[in-house]
C-alpha atoms as a PDB file:
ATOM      1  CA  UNK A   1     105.113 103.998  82.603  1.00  0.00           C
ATOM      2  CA  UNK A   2     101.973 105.664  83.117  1.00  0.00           C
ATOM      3  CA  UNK A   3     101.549 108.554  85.818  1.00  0.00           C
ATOM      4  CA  UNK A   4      99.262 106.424  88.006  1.00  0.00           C
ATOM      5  CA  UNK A   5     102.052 103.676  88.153  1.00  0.00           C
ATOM      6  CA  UNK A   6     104.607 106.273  88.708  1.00  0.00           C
ATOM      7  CA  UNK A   7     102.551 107.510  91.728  1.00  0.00           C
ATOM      8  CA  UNK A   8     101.592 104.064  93.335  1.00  0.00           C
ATOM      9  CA  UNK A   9     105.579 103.455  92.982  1.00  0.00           C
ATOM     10  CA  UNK A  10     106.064 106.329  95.110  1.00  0.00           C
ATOM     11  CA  UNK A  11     103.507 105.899  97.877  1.00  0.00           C
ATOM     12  CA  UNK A  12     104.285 102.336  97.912  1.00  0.00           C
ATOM     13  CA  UNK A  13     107.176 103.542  99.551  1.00  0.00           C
ATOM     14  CA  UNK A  14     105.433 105.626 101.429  1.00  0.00           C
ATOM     15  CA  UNK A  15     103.737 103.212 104.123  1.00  0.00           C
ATOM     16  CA  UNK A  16     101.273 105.343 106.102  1.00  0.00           C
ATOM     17  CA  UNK A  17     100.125 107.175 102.932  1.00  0.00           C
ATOM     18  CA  UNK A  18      99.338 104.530 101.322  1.00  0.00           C
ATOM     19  CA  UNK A  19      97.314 102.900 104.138  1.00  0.00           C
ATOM     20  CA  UNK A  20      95.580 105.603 104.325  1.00  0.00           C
ATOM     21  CA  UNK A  21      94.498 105.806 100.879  1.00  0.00           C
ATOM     22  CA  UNK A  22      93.693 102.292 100.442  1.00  0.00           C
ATOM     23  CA  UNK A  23      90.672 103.086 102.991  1.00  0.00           C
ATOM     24  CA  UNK A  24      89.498 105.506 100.940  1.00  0.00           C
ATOM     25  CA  UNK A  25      88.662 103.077  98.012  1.00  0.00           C
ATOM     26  CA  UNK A  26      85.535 101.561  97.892  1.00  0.00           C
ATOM     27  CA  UNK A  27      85.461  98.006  97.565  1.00  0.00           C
ATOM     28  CA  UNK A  28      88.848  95.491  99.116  1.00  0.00           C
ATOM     29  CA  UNK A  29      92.202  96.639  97.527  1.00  0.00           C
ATOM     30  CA  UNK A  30      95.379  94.885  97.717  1.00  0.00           C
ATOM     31  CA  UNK A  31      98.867  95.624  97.055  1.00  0.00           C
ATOM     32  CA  UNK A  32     100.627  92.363  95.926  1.00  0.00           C
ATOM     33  CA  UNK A  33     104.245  91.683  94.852  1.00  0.00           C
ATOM     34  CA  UNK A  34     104.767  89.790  91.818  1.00  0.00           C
ATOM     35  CA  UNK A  35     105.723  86.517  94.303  1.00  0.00           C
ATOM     36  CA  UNK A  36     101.886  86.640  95.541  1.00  0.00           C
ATOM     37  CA  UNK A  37     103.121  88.718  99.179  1.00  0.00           C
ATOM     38  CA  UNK A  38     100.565  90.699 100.044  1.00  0.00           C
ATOM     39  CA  UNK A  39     101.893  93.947 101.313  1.00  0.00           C
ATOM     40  CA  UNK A  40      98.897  95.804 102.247  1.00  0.00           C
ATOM     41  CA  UNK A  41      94.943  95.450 102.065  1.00  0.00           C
ATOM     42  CA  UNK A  42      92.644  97.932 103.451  1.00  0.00           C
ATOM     43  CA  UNK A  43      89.746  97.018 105.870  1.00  0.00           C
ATOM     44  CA  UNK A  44      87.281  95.292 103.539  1.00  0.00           C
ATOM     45  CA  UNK A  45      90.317  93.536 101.811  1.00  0.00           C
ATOM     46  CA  UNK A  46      91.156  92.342 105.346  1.00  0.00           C
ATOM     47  CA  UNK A  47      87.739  91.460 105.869  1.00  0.00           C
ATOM     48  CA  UNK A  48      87.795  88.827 102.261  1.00  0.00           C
ATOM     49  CA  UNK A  49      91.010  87.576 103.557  1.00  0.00           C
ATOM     50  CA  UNK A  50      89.091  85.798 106.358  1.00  0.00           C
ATOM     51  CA  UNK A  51      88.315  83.557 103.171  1.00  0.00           C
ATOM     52  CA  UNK A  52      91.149  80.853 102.254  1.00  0.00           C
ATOM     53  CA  UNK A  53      90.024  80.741  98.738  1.00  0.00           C
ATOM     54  CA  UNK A  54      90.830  84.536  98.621  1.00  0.00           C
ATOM     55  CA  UNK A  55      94.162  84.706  98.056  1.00  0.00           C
ATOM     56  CA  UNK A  56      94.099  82.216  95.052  1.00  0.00           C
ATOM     57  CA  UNK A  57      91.665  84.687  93.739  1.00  0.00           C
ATOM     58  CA  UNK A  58      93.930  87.570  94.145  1.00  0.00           C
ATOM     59  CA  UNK A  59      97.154  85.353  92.666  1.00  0.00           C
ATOM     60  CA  UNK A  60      94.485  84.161  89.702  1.00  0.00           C
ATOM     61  CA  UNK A  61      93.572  87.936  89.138  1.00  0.00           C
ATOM     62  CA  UNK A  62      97.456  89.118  88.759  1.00  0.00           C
ATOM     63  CA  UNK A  63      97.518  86.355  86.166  1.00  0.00           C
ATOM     64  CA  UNK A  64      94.659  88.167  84.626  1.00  0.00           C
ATOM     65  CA  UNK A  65      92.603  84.787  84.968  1.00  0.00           C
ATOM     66  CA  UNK A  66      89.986  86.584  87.310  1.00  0.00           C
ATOM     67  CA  UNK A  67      87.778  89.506  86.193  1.00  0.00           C
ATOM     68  CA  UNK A  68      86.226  90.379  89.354  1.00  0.00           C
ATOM     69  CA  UNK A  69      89.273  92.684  89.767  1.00  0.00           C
ATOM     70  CA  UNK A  70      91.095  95.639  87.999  1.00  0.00           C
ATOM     71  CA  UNK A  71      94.654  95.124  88.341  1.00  0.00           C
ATOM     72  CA  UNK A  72      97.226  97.584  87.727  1.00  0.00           C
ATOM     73  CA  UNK A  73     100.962  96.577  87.557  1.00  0.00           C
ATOM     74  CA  UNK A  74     103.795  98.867  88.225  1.00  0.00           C
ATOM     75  CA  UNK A  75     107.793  98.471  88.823  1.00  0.00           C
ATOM     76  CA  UNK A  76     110.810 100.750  89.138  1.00  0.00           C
ATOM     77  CA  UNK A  77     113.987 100.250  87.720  1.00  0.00           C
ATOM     78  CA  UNK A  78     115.715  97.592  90.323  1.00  0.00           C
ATOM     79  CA  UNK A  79     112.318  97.299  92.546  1.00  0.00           C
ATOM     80  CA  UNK A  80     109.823  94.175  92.327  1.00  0.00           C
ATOM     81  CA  UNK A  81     106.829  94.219  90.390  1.00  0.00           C
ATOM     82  CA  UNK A  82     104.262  95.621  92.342  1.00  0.00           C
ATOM     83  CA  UNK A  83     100.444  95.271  91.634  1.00  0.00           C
ATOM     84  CA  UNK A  84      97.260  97.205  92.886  1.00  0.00           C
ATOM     85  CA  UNK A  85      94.487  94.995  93.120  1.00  0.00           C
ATOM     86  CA  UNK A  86      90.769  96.153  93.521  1.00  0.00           C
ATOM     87  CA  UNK A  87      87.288  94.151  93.500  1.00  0.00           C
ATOM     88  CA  UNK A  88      85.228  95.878  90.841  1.00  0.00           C
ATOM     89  CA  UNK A  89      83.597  98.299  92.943  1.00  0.00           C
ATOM     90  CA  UNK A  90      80.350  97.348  91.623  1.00  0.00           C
ATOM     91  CA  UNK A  91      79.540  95.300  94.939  1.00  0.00           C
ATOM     92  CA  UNK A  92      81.183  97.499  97.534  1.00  0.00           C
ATOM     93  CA  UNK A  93      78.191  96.953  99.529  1.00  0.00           C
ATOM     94  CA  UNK A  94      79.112  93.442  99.564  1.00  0.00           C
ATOM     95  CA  UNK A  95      82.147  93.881 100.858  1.00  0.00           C
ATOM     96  CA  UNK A  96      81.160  96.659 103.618  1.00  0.00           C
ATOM     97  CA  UNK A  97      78.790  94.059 104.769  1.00  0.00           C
ATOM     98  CA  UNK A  98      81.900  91.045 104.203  1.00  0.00           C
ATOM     99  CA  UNK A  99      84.017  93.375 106.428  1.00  0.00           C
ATOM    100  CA  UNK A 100      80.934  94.386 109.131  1.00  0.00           C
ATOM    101  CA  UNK A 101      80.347  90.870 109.496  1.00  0.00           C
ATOM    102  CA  UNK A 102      83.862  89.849 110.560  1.00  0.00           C
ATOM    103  CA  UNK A 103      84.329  92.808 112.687  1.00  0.00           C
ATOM    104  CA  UNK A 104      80.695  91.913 114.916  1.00  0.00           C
ATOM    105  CA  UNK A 105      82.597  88.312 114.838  1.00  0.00           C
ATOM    106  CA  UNK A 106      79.067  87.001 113.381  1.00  0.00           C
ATOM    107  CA  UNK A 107      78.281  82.927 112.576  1.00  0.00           C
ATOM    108  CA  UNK A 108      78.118  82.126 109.067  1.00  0.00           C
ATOM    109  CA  UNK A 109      74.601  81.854 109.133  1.00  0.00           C
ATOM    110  CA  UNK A 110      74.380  85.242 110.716  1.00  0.00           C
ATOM    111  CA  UNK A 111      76.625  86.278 107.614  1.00  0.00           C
ATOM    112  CA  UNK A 112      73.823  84.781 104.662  1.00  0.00           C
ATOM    113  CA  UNK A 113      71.297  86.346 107.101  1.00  0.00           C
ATOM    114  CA  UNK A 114      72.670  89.704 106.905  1.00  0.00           C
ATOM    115  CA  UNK A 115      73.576  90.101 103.549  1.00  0.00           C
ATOM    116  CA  UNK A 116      70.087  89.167 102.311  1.00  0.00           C
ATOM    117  CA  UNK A 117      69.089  92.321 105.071  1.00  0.00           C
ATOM    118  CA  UNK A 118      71.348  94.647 103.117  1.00  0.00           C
ATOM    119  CA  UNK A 119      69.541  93.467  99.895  1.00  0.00           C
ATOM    120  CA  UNK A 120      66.084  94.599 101.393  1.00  0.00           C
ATOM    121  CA  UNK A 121      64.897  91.269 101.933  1.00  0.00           C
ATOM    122  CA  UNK A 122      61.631  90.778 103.638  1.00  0.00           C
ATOM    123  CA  UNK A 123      61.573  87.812 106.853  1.00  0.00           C
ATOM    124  CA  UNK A 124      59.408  85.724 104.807  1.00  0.00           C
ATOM    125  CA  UNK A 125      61.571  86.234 101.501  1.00  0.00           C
ATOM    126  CA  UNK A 126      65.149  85.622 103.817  1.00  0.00           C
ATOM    127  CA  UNK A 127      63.466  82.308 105.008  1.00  0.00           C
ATOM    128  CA  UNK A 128      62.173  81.242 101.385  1.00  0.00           C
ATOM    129  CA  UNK A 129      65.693  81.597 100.161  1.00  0.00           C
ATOM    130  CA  UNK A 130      67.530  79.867 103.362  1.00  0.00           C
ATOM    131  CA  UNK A 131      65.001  77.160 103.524  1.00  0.00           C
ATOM    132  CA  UNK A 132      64.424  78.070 107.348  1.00  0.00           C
ATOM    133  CA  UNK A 133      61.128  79.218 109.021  1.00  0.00           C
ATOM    134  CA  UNK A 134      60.409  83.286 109.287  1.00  0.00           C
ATOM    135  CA  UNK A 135      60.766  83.150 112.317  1.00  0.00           C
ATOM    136  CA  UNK A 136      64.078  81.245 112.756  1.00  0.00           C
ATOM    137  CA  UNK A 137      65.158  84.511 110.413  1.00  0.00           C
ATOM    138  CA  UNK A 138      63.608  87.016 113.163  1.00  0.00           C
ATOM    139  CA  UNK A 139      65.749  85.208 115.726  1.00  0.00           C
ATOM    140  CA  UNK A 140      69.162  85.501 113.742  1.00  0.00           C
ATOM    141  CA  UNK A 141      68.504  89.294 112.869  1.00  0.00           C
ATOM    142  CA  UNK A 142      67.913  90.228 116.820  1.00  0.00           C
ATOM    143  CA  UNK A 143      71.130  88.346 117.131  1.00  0.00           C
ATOM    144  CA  UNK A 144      72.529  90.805 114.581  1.00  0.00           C
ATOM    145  CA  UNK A 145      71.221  93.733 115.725  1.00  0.00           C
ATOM    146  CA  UNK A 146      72.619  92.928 119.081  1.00  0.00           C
ATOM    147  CA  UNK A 147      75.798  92.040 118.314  1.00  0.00           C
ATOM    148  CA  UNK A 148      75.562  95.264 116.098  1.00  0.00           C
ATOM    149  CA  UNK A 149      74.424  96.919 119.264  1.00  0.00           C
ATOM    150  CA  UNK A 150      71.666  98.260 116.394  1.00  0.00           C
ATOM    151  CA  UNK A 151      68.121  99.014 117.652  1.00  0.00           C
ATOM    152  CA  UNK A 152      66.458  98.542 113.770  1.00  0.00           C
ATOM    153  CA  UNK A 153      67.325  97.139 110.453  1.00  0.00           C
ATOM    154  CA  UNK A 154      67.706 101.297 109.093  1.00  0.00           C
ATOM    155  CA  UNK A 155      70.421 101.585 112.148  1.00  0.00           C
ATOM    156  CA  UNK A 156      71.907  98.270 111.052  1.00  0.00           C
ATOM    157  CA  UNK A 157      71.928  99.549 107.026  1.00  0.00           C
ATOM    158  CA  UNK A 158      74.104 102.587 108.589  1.00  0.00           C
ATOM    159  CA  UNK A 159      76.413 100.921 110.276  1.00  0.00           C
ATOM    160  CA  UNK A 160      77.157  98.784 107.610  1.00  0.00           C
ATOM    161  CA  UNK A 161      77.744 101.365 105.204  1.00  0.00           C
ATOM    162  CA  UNK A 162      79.514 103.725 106.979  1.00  0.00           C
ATOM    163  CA  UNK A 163      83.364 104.466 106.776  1.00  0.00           C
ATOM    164  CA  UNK A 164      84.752 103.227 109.851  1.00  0.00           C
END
């Protein structure tokens, strides 16, 4: 068994370390048992859960049928199989904004809206791609920025990003 395995063995059993460290990752992570229990996820893992298809994903990815996640298995003699589960890290600002989203409690909408903000997105550009009018798009970011309680889309950006 490789060191890393040894070591996620250990804090495994070690609850509030490994909570702790799971925040520190940069994308969702999961910890999954081998009968699809998930034990822990950090925020932005929490925040994908909100999404029923998400935990067929995860199941699909410890069968090694998903590749939008690096899985890492691990067990000790007598324990369960354990798994660490992390979304490629190549769209953590995907999933800061997944996870900002669900924590400002924002509409779906609000959610497309947003995410096309964190991509730079003009008003007019937003609009062309939702099929809605400009300003139908200035009306849903003010709702964002308010329920944000964000004064400008560089404020917004921030908050989205940061570690909470």
């Amino acid at each position: 068994m490789a060191a890393s395995a040894r070591s996620l063995t250990k804090l495994v059993s070690n609850r509030r370390v490994l909570a702790v460290a799971l925040e520190y990752v940069p994308s969702a992570a999961y910890v999954i048992q081998d009968d699809g229990h998930i034990m822990y996820a950090n925020e932005l893992g929490e925040a994908e859960l909100a999404d029923p298809a998400m935990h067929g994903r995860l199941l699909r990815a410890i069968d090694g049928a998903d590749d939008e996640f690096d899985v890492h298995a691990t067990r000790e003699p007598g324990q369960r199989l354990v798994f660490l589960v992390i979304a490629n890290s190549c769209d953590a600002v995907e999933s800061r904004t997944t996870a900002a989203a669900s924590r400002w409690n924002l509409t779906a909408r609000h959610r497309e809206v947003l995410a096309f903000v964190m991509r730079g997105f003009t008003n007019l550009r937003i609009g062309l791609e939702l099929g809605i009018s400009e300003r139908t798009v200035e009306a849903h970011v003010t709702a964002i920025l308010s329920r944000a309680g964000c004064a400008s889309r560089t404020e917004l950006l921030a908050s989205v990003l940061k570690r909470t």
